[in-house]
Protein backbone atom coordinates (compact mmCIF):
# COMPACT_ATOMS: atom_id res chain seq x y z
CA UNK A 1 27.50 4.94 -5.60
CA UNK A 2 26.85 1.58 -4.12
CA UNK A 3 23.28 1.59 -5.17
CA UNK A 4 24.93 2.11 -8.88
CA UNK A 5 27.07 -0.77 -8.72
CA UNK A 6 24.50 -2.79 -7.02
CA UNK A 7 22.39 -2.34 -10.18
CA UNK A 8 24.82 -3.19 -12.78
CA UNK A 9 27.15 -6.02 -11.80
CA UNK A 10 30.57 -5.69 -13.41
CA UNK A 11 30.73 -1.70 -13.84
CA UNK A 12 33.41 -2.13 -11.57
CA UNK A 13 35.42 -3.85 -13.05
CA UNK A 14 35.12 -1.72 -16.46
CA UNK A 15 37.43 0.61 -14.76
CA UNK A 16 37.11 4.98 -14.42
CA UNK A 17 36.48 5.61 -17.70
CA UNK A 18 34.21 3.89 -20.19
CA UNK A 19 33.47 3.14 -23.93
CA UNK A 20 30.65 4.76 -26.00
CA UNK A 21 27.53 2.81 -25.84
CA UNK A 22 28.01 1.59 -22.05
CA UNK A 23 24.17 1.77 -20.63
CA UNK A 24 24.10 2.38 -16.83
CA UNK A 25 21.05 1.78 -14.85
CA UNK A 26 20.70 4.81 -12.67
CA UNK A 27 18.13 3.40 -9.76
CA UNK A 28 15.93 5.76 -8.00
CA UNK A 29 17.00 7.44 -5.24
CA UNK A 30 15.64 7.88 -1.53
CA UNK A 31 14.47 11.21 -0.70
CA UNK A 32 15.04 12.66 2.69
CA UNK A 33 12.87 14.86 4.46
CA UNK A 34 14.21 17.98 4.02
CA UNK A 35 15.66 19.57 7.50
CA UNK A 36 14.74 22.64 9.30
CA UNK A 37 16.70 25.27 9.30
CA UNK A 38 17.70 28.28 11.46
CA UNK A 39 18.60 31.79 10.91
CA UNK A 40 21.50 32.91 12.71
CA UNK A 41 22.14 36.79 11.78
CA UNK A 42 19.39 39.31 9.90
């Protein structure tokens, strides 16, 4: 979310719900390295 708003100064203030035609820079995201996992039963 902060990354979001970080990228396109004054969504915030265009409040929860917004007009047709609004464009929205969606920034890439950082990956994580995916954790192990465990089996507990079967």
């Amino acid at each position: 979310m902060e990354a979001v708003l970080a990228a396109n100064p004054g969504l915030g203030a265009l409040g929860a719900v917004l007009n047709a035609g609004v464009r929205i820079l969606l920034p890439d995201l950082e990956t994580s390295t995916p954790m192990e996992t465990a089996q507990l039963w079967g």
